[in-house]
N, C-alpha and C. Protein backbone atom coordinates (compact mmCIF):
# COMPACT_ATOMS: atom_id res chain seq x y z
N UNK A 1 -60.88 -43.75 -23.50
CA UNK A 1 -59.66 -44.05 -24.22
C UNK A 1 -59.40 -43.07 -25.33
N UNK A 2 -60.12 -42.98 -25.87
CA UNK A 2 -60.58 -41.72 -26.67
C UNK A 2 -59.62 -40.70 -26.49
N UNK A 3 -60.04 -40.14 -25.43
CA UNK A 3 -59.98 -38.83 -24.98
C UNK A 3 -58.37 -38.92 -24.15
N UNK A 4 -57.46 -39.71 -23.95
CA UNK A 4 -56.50 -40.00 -23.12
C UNK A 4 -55.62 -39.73 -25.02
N UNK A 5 -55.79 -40.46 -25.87
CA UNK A 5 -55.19 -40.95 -27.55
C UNK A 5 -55.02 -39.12 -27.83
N UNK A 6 -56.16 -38.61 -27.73
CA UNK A 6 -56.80 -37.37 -28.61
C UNK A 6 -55.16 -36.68 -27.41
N UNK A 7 -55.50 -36.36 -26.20
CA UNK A 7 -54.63 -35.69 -25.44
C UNK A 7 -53.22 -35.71 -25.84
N UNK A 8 -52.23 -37.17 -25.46
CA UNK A 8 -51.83 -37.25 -25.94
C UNK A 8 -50.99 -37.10 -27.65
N UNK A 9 -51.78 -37.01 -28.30
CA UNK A 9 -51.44 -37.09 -29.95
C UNK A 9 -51.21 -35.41 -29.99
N UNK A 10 -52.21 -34.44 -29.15
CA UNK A 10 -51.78 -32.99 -29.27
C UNK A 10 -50.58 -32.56 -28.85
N UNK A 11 -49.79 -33.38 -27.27
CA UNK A 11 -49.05 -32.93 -26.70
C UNK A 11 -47.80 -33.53 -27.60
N UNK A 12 -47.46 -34.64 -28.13
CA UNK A 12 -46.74 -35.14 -28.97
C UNK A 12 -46.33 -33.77 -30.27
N UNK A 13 -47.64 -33.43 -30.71
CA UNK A 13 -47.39 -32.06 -31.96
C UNK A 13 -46.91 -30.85 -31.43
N UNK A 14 -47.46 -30.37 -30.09
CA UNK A 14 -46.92 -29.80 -29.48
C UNK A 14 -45.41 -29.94 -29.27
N UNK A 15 -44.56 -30.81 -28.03
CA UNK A 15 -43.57 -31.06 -28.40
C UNK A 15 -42.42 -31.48 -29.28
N UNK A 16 -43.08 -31.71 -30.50
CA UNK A 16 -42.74 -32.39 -31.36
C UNK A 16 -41.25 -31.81 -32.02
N UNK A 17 -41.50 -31.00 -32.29
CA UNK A 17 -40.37 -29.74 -33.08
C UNK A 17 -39.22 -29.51 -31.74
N UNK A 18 -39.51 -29.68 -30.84
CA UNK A 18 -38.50 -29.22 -29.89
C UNK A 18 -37.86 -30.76 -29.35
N UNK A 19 -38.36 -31.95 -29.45
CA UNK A 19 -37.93 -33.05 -29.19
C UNK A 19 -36.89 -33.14 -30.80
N UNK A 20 -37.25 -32.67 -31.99
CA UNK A 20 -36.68 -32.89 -33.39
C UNK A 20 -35.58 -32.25 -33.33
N UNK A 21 -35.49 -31.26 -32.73
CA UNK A 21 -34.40 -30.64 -32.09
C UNK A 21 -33.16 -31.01 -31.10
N UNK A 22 -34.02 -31.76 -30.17
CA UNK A 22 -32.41 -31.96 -28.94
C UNK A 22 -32.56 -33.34 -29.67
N UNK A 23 -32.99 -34.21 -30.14
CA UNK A 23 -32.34 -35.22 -30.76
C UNK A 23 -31.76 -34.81 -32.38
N UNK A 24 -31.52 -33.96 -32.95
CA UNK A 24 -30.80 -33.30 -33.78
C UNK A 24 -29.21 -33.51 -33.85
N UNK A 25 -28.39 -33.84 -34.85
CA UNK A 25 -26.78 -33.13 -35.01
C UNK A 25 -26.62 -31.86 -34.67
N UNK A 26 -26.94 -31.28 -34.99
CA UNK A 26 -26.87 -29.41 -34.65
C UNK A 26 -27.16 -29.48 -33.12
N UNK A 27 -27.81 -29.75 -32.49
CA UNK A 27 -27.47 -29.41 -30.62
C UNK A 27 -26.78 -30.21 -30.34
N UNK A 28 -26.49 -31.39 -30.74
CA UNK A 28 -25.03 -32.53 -30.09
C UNK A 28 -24.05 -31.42 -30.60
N UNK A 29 -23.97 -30.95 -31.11
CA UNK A 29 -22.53 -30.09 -31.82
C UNK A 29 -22.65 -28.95 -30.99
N UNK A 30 -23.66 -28.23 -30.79
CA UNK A 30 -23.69 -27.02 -29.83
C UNK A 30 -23.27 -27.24 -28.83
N UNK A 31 -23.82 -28.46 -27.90
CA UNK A 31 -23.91 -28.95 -26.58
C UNK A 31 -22.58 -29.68 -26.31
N UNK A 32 -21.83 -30.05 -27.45
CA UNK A 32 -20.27 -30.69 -26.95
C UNK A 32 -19.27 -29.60 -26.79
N UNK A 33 -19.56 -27.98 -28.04
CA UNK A 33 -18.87 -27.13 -28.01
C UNK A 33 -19.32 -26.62 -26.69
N UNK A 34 -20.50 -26.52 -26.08
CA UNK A 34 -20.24 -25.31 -25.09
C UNK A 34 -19.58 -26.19 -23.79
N UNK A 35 -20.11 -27.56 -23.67
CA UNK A 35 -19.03 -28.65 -22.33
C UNK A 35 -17.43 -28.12 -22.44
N UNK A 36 -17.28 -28.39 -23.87
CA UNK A 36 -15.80 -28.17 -23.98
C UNK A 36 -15.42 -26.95 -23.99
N UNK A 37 -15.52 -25.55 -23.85
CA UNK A 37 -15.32 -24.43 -23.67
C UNK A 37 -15.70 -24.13 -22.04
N UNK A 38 -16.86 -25.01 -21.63
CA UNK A 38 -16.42 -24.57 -20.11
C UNK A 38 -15.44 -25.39 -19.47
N UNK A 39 -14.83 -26.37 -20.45
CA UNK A 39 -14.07 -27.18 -19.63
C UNK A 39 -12.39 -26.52 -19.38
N UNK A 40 -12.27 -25.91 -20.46
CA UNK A 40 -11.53 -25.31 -20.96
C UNK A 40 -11.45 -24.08 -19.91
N UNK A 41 -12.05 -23.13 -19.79
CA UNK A 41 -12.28 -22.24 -18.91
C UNK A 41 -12.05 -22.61 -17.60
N UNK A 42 -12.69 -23.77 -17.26
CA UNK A 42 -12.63 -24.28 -15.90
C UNK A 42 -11.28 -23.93 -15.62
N UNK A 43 -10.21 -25.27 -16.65
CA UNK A 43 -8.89 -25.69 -17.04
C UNK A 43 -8.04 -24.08 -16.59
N UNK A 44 -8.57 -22.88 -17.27
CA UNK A 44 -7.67 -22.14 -17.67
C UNK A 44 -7.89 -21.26 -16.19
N UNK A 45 -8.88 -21.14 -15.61
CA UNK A 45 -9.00 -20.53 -14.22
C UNK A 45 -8.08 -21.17 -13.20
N UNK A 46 -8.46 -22.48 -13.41
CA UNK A 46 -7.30 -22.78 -12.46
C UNK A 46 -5.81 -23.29 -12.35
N UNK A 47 -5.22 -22.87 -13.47
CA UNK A 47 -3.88 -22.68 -14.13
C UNK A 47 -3.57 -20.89 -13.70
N UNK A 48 -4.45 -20.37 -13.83
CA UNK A 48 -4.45 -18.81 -13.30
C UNK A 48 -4.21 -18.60 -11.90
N UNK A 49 -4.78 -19.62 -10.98
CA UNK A 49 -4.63 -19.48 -9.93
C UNK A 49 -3.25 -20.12 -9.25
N UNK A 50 -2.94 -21.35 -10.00
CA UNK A 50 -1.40 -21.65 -10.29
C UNK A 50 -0.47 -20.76 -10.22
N UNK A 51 -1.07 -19.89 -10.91
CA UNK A 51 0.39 -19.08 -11.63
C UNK A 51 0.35 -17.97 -10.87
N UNK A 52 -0.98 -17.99 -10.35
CA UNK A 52 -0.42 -16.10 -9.35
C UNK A 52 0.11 -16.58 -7.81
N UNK A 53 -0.65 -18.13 -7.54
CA UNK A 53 -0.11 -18.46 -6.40
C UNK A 53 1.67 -18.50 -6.52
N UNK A 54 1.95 -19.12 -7.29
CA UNK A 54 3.30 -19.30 -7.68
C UNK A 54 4.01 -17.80 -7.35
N UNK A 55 3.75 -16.75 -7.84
CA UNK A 55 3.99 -15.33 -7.82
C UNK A 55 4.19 -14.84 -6.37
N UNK A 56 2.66 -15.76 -5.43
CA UNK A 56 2.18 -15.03 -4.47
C UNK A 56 3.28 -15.76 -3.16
N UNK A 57 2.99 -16.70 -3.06
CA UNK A 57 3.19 -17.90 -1.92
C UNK A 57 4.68 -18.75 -2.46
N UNK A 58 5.68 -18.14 -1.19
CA UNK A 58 6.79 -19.32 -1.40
C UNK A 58 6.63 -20.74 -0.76
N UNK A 59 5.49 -20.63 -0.15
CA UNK A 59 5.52 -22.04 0.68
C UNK A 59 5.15 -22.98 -1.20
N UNK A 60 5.55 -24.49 -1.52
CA UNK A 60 4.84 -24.98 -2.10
C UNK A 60 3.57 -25.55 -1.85
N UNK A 61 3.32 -26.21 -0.80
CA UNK A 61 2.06 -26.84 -0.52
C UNK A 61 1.17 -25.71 -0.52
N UNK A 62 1.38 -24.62 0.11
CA UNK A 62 0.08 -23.41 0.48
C UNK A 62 0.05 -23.55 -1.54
N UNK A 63 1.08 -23.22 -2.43
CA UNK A 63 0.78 -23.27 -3.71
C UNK A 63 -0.40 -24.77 -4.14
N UNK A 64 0.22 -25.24 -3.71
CA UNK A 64 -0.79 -26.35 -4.19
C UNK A 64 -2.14 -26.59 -3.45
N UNK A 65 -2.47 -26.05 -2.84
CA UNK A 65 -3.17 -25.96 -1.67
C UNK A 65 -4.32 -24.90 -2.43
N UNK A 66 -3.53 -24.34 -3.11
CA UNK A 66 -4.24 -23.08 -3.89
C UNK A 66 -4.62 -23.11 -5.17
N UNK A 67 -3.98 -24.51 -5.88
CA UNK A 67 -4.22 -24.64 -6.75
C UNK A 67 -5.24 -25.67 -6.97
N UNK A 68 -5.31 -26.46 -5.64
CA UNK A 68 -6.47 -27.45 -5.70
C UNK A 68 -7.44 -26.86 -5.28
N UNK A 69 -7.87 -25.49 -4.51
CA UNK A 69 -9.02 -24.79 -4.40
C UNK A 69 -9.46 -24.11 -5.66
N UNK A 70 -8.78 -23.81 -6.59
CA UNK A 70 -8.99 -23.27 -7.91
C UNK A 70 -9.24 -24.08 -8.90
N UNK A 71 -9.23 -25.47 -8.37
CA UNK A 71 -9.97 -26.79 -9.19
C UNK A 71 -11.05 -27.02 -8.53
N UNK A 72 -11.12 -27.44 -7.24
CA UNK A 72 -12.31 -28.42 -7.03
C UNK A 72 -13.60 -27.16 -7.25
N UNK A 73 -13.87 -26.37 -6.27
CA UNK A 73 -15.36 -25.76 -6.36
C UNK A 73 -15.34 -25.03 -7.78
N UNK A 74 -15.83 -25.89 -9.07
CA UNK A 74 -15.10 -25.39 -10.58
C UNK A 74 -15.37 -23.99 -10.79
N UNK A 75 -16.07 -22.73 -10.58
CA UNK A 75 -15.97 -21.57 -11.05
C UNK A 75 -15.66 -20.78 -9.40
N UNK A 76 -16.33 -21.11 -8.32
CA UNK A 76 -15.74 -20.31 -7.11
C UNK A 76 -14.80 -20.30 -6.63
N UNK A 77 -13.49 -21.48 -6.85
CA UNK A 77 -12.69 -21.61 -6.23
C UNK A 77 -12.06 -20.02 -6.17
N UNK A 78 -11.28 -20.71 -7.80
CA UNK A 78 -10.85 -18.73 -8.06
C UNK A 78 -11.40 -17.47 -6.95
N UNK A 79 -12.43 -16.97 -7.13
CA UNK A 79 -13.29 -16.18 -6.52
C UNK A 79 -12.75 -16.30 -5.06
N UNK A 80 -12.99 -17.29 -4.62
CA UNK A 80 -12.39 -17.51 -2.82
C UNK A 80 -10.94 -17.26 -3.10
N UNK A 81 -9.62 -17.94 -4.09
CA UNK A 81 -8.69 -17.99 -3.93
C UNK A 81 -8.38 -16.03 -3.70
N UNK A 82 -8.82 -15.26 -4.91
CA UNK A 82 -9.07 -13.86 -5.10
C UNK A 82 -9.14 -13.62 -3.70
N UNK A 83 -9.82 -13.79 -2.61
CA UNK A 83 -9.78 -12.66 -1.66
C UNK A 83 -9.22 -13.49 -0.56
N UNK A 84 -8.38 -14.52 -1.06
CA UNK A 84 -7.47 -14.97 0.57
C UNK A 84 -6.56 -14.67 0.37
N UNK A 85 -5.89 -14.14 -1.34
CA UNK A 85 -4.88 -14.41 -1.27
C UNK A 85 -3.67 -13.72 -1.35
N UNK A 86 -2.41 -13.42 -0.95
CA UNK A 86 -1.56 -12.32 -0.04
C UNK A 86 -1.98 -11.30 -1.35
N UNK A 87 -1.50 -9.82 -0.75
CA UNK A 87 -1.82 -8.55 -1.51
C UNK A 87 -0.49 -8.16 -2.23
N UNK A 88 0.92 -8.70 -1.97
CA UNK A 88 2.07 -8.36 -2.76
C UNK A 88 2.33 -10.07 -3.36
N UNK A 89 3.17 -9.14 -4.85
CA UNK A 89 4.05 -10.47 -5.26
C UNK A 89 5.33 -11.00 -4.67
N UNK A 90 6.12 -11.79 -4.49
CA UNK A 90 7.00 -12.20 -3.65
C UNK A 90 8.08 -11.62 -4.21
N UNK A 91 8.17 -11.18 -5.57
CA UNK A 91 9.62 -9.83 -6.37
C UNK A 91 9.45 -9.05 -5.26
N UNK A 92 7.99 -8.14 -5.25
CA UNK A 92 7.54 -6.76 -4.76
C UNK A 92 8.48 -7.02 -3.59
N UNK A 93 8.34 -7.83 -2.71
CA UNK A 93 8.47 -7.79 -1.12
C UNK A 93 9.88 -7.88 -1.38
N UNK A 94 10.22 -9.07 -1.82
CA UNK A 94 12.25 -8.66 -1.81
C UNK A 94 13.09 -7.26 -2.51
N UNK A 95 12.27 -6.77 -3.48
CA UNK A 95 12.50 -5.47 -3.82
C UNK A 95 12.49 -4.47 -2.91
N UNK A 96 10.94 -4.54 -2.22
CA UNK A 96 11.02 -3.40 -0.46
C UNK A 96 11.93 -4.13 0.13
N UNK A 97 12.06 -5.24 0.97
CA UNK A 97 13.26 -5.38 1.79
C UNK A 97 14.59 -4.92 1.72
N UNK A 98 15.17 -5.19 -0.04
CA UNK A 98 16.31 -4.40 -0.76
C UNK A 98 16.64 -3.41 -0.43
N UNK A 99 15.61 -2.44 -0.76
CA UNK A 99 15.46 -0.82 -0.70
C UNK A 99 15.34 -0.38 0.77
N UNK A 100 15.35 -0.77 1.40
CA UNK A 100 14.72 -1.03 3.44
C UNK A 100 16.22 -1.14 3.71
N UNK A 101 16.79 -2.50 3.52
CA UNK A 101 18.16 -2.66 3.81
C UNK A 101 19.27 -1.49 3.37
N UNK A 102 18.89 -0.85 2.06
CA UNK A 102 20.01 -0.23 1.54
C UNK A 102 20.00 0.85 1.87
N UNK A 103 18.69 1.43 2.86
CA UNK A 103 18.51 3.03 3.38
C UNK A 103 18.83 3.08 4.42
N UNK A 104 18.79 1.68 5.22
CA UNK A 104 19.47 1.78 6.65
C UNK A 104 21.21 1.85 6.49
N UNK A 105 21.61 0.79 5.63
CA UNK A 105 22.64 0.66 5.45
C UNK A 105 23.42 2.51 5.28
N UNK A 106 23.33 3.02 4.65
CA UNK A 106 23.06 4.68 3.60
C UNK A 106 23.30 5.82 5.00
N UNK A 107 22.44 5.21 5.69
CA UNK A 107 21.98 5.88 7.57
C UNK A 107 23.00 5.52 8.60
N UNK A 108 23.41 4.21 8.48
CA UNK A 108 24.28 3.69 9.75
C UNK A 108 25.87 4.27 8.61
N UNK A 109 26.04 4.74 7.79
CA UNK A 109 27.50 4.89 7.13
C UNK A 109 27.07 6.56 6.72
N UNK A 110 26.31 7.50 7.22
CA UNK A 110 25.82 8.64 6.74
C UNK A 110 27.33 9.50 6.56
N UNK A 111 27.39 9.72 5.10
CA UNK A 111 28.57 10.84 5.10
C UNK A 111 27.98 12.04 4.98
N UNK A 112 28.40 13.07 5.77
CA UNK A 112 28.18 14.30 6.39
C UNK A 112 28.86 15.34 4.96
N UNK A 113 27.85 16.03 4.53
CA UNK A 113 28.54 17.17 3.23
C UNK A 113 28.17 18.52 3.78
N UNK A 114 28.99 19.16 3.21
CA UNK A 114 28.76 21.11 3.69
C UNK A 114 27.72 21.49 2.74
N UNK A 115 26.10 22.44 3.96
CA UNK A 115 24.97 22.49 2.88
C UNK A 115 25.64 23.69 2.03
N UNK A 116 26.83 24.07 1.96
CA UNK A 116 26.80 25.04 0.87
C UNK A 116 27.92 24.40 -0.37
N UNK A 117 28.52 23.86 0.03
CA UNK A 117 29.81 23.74 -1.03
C UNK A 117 29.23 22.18 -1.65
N UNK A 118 28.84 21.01 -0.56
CA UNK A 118 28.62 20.10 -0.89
C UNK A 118 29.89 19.11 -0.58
N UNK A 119 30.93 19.35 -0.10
CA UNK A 119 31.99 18.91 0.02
C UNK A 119 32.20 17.64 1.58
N UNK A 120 32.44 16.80 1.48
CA UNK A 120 32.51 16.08 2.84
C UNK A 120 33.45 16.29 4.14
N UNK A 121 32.44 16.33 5.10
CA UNK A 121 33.04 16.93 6.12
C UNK A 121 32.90 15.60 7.74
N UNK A 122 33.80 16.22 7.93
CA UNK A 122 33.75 15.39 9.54
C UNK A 122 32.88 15.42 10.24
N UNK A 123 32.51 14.67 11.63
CA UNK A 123 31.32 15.51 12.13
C UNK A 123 32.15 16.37 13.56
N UNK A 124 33.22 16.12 13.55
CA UNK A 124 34.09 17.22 14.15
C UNK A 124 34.75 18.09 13.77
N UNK A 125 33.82 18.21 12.62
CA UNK A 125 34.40 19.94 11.89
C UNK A 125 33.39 21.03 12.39
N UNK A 126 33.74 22.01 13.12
CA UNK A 126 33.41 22.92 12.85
C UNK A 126 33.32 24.46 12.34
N UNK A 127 34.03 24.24 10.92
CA UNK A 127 34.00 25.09 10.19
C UNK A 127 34.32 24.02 8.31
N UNK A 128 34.01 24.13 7.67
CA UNK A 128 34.09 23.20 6.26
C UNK A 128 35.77 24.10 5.67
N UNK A 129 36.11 23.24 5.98
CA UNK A 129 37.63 23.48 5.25
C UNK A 129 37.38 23.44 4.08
N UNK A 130 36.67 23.48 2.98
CA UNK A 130 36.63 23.97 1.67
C UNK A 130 35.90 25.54 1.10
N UNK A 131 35.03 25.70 1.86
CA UNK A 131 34.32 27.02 1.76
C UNK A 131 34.18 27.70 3.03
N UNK A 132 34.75 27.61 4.04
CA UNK A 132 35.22 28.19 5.31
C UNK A 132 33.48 28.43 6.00
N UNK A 133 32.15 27.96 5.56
CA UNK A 133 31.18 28.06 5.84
C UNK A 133 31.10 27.17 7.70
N UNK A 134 30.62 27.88 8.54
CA UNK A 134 30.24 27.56 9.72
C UNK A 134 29.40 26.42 10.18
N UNK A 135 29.72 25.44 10.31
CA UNK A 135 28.61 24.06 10.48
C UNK A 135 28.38 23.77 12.09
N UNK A 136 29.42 24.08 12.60
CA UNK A 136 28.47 23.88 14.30
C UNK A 136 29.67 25.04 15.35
N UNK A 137 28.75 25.08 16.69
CA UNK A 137 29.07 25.97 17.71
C UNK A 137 29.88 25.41 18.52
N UNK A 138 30.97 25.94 18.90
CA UNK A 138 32.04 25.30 20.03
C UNK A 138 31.51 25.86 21.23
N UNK A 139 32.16 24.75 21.97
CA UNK A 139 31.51 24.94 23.62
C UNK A 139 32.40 25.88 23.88
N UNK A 140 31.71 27.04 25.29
CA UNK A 140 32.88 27.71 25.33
C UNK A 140 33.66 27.16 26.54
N UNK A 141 33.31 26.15 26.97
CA UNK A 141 34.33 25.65 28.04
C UNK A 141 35.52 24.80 27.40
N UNK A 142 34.83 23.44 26.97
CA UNK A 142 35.85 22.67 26.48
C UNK A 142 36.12 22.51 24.99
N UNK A 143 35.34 23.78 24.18
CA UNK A 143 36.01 23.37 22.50
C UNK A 143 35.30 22.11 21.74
N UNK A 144 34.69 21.38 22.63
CA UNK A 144 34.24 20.25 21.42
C UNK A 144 32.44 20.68 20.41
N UNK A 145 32.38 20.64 19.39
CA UNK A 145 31.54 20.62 18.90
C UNK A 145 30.42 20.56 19.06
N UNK A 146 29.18 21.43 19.19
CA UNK A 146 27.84 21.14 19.50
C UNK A 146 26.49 21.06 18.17
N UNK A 147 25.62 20.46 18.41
CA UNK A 147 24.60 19.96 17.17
C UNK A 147 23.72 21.59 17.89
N UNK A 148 23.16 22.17 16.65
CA UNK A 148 22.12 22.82 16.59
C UNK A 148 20.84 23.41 17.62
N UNK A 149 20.87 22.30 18.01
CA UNK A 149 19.38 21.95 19.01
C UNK A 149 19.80 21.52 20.72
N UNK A 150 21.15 21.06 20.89
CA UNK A 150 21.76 20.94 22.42
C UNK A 150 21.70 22.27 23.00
N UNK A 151 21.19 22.39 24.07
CA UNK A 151 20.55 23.03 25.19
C UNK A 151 21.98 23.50 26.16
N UNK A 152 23.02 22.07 26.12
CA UNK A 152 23.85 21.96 27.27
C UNK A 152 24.82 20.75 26.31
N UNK A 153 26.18 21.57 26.86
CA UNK A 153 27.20 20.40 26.38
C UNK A 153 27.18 19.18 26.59
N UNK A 154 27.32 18.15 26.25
CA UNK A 154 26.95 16.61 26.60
C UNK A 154 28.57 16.24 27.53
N UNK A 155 29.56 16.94 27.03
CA UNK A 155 31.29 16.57 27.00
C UNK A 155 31.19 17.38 28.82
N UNK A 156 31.20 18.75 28.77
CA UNK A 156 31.15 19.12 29.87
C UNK A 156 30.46 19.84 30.70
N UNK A 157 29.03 19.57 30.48
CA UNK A 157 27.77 19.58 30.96
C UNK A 157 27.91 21.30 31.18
N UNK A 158 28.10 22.50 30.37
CA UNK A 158 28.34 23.96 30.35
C UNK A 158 27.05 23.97 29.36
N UNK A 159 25.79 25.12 29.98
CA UNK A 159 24.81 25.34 29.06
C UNK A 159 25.45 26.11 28.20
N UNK A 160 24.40 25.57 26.78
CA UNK A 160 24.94 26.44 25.72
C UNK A 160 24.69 28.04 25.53
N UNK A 161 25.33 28.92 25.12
CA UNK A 161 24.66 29.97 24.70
C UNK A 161 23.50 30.19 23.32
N UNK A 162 22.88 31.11 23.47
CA UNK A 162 21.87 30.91 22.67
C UNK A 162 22.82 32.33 21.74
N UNK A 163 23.19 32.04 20.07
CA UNK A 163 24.08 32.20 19.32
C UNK A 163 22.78 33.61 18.82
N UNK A 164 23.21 35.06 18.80
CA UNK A 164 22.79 35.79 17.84
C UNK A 164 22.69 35.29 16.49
N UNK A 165 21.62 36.06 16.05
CA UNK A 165 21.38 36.08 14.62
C UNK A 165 21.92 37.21 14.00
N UNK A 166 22.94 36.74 12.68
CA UNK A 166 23.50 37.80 12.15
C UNK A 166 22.51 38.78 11.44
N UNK A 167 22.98 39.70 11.63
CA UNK A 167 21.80 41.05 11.16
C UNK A 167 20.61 41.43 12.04
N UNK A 168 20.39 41.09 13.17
CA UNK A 168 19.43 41.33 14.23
C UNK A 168 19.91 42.27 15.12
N UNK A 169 19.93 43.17 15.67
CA UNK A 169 20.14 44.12 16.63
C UNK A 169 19.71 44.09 18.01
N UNK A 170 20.59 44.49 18.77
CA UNK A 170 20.01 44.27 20.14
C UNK A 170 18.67 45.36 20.37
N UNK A 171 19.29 46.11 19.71
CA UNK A 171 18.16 47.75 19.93
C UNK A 171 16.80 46.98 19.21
N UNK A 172 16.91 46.74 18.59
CA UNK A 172 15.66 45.75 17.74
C UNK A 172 14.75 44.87 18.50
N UNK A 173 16.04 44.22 19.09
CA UNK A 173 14.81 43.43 20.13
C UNK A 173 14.21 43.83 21.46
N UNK A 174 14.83 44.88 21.85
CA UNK A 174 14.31 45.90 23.22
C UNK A 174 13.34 46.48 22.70
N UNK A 175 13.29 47.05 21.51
CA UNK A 175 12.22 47.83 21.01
C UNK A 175 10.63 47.27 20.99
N UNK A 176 11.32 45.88 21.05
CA UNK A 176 9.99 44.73 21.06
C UNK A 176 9.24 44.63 22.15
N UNK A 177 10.07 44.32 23.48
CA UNK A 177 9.95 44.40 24.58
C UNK A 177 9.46 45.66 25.33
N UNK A 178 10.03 46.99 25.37
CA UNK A 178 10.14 47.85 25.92
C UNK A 178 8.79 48.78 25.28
N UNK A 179 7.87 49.37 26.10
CA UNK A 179 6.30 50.54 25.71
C UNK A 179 7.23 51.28 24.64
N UNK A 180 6.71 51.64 23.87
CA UNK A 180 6.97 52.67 22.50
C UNK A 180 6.79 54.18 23.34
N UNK A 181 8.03 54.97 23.18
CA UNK A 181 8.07 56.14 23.87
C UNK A 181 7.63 57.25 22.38
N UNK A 182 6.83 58.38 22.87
CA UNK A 182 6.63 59.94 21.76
C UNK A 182 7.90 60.17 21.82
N UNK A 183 8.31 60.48 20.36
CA UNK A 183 9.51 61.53 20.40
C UNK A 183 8.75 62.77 19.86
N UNK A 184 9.74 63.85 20.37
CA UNK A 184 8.97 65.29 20.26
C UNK A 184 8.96 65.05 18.94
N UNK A 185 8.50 66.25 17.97
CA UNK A 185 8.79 66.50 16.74
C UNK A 185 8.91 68.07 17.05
N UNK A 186 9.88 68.21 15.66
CA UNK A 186 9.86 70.04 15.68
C UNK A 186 9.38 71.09 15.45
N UNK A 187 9.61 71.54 15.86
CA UNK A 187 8.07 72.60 15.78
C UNK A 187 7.91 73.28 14.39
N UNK A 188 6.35 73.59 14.34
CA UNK A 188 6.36 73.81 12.71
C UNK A 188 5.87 74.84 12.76
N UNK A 189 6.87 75.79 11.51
CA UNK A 189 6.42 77.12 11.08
C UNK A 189 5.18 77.77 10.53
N UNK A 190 4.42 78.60 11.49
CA UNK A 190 3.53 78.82 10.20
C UNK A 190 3.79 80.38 9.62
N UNK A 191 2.95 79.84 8.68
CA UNK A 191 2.70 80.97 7.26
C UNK A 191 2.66 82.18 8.12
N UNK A 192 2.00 83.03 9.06
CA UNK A 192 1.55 83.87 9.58
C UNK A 192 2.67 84.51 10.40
N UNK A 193 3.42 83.83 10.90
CA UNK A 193 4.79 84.28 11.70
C UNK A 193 5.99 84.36 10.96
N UNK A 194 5.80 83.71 9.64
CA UNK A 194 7.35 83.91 9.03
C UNK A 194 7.44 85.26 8.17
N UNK A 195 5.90 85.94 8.19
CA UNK A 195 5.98 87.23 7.46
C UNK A 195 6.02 88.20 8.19
């Protein structure tokens, strides 16, 4: 009995100071501030997740749906909500659609300008009645207008000609084609015969 009293009475001094402690005012005051700061946190994570779902998701239920995952599992929800949840805000996306709509729109109404004057032109002009600059090739059968890159009239199926380049020479381009011929050179005087 002794020896059970003696054991005891050490482990009592032992613990003693640290039992004087959690039954203390000072750790009830520590221990309510730190409950209430994670409660708080909890609170404020998942008001965060509220508010970006709100941002994120027009459905409401998927919102709420998102906001009760950002409550119940109290610090992971967030964390899971973070990587399910869409990658644009719902502004962003009606802003691209906006800008999407207004370039097609821009495309299907394309007004045609002269690249030199800048002036608007028909797309059955071919010549810009303001700066007399050349914008497309007439067929030589039937006169209607051809784009750049047509091969063959679309109007009356006459291949196109392929249009010289101003300042190119025909001799220029044979020269390309054709073996490089010696031309003589003239004969040269020397020193010894002209005296």
């Amino acid at each position: 009995m002794i020896i059970a009293q003696t054991t005891t009475s050490d482990g009592d001094e032992l613990f003693g100071g640290v039992n004087d402690f959690f039954d203390s005012g000072a750790w009830m005051v520590a221990r309510n501030l730190t409950i209430f700061f994670v409660a708080v946190f909890w609170l404020a994570t998942a008001y965060w997740v509220y508010k970006d779902a709100r941002r994120r998701i027009e459905d409401p239920w998927l919102v709420a749906m998102a906001t009760l995952l950002g409550l119940v599992p109290p610090f992971l929800g967030p964390i899971i909500y973070l990587f399910f949840r869409p990658p644009e805000y719902l502004d962003d996306v009606r802003e691209r659609e906006l800008e999407i709509k207004a370039m097609e729109e821009r495309l299907t109404t394309r007004d045609l300008h002269c690249p030199v004057c800048r002036a608007q032109v028909d797309a059955s002009f071919l010549v810009c009645p303001v700066c007399t600059t050349r914008l497309k090739q007439a067929c030589v059968s039937c006169g209607n207008p051809l784009e750049a890159l047509w091969q063959i009239c679309p109007y009356c199926a006459t291949p196109v000609a392929t249009p010289s380049l101003p300042g190119i020479d025909d001799t220029i381009a044979e020269s390309w084609t054709s073996p490089p011929t010696k031309r003589a050179s003239p004969p040269r005087k020397r020193a010894a015969e002209s005296e």
